[in-house]
C-alpha atoms as a PDB file:
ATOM      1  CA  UNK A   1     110.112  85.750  74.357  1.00  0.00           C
ATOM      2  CA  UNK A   2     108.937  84.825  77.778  1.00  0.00           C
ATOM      3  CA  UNK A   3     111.141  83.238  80.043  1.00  0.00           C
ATOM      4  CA  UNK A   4     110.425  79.854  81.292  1.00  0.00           C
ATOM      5  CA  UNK A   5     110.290  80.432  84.691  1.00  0.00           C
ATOM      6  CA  UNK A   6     107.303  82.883  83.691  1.00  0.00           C
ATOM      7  CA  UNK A   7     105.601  80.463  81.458  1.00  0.00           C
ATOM      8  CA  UNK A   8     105.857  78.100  84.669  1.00  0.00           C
ATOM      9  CA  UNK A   9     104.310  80.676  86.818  1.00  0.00           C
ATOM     10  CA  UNK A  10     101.238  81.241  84.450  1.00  0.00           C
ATOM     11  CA  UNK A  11     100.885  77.864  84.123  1.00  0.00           C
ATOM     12  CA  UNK A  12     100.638  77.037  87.905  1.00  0.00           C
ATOM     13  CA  UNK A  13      98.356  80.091  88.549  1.00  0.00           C
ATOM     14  CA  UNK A  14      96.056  78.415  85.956  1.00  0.00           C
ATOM     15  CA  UNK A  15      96.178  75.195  87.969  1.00  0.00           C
ATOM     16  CA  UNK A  16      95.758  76.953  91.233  1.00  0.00           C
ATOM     17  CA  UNK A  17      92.882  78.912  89.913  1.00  0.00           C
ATOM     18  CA  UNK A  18      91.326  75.267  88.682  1.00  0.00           C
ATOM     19  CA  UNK A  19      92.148  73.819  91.866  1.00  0.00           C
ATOM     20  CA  UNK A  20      90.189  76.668  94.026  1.00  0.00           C
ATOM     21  CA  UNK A  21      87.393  76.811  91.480  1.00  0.00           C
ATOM     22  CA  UNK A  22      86.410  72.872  91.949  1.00  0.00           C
ATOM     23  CA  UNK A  23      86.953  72.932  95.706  1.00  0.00           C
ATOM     24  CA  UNK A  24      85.142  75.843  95.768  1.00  0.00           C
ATOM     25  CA  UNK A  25      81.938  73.705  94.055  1.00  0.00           C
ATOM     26  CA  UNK A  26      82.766  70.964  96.177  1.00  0.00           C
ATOM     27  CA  UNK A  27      82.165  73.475  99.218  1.00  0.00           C
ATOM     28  CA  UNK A  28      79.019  74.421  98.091  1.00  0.00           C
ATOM     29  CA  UNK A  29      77.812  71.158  97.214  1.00  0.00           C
ATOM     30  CA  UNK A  30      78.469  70.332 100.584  1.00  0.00           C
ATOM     31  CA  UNK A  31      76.524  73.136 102.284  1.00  0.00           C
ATOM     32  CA  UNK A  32      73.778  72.268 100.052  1.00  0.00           C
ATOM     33  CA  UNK A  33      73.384  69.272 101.363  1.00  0.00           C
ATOM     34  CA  UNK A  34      74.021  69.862 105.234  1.00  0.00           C
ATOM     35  CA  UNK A  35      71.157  72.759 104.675  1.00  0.00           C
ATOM     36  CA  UNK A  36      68.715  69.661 103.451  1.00  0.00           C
ATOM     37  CA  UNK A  37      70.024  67.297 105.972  1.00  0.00           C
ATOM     38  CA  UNK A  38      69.311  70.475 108.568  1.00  0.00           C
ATOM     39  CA  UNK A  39      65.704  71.062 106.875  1.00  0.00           C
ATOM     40  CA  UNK A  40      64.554  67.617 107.409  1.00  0.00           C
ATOM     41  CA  UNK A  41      65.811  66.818 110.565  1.00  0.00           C
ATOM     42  CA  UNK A  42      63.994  69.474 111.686  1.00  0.00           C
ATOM     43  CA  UNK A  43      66.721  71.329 113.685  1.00  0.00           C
ATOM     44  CA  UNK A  44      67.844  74.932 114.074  1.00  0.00           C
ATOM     45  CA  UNK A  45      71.468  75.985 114.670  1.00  0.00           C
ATOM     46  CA  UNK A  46      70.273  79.201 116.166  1.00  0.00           C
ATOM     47  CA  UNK A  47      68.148  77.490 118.778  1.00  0.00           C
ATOM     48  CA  UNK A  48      71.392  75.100 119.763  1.00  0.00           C
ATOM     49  CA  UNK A  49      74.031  77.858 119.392  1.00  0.00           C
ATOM     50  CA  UNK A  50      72.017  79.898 122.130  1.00  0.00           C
ATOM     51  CA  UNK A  51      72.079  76.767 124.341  1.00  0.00           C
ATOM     52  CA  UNK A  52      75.401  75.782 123.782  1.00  0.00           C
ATOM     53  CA  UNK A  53      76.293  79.943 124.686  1.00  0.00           C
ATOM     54  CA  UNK A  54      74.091  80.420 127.425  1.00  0.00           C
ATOM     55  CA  UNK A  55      75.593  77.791 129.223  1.00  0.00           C
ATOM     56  CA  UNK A  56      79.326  79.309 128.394  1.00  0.00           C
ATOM     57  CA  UNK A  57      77.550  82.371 129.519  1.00  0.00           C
ATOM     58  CA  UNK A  58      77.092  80.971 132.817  1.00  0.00           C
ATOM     59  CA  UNK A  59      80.759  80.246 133.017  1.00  0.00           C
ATOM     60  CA  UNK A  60      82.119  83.495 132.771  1.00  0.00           C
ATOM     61  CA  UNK A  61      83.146  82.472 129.019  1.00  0.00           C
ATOM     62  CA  UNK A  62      81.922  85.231 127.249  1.00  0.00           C
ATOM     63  CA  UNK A  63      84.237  85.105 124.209  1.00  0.00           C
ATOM     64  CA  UNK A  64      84.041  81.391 123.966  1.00  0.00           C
ATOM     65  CA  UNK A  65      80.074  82.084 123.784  1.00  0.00           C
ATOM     66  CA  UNK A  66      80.291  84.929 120.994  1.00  0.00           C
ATOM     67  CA  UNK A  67      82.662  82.931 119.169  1.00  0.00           C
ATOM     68  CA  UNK A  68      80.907  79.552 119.243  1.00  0.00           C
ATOM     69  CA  UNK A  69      77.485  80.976 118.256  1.00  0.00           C
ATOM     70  CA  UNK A  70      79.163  83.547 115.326  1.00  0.00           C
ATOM     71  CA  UNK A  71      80.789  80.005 114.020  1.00  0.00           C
ATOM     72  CA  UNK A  72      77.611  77.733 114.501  1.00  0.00           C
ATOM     73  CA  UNK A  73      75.311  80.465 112.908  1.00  0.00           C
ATOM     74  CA  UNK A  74      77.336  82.293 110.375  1.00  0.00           C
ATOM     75  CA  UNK A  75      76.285  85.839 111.266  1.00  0.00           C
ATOM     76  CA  UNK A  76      78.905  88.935 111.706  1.00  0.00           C
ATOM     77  CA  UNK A  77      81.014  89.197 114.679  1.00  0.00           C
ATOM     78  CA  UNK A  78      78.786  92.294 116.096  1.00  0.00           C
ATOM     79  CA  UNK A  79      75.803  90.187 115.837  1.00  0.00           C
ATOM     80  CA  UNK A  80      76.500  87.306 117.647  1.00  0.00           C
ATOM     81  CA  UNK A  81      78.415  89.297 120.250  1.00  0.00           C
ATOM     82  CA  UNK A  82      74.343  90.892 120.652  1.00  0.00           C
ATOM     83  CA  UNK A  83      73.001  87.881 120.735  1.00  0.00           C
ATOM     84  CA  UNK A  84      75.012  86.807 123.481  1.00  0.00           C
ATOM     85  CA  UNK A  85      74.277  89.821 125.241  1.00  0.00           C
ATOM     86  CA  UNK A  86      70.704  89.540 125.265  1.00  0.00           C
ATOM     87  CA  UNK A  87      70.883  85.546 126.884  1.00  0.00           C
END
């Protein structure tokens, strides 16, 4: 026979699992929607995040820069740090 304290902890691992499942299609409802909203409105994060770095860039805020434009675009750390680089 299982303890209770077991049965408790499957239970709320269940519920947990739930709980990250549905946020987890909440998330990518959202991002659905921000990539339409994005779409029509006709901008592109890549052409802002490079603004928005340059002119760290030009503050000596190098990390700042990498950071912002790896957060704003989504790419991999290595990436935006090239990207940076090149402005």
């Amino acid at each position: 026979m299982l303890h209770p304290l077991t049965i408790m902890t499957f239970v709320f691992a269940g519920v947990t699992m739930a709980l990250v499942a549905a946020l987890y299609a909440v998330v990518a409802r959202v991002d659905r929607k921000m990539d339409l909203l994005l779409k029509h409105s006709g901008l592109d994060l890549k052409d802002a995040a490079s603004r928005e770095a340059a002119e760290l860039m030009k503050q000596g805020k190098k990390v700042e820069a990498v950071k912002l434009y790896r957060e704003t675009t989504g790419v991999s750390r290595a990436e935006a740090k090239a990207a940076v680089e090149r402005m």
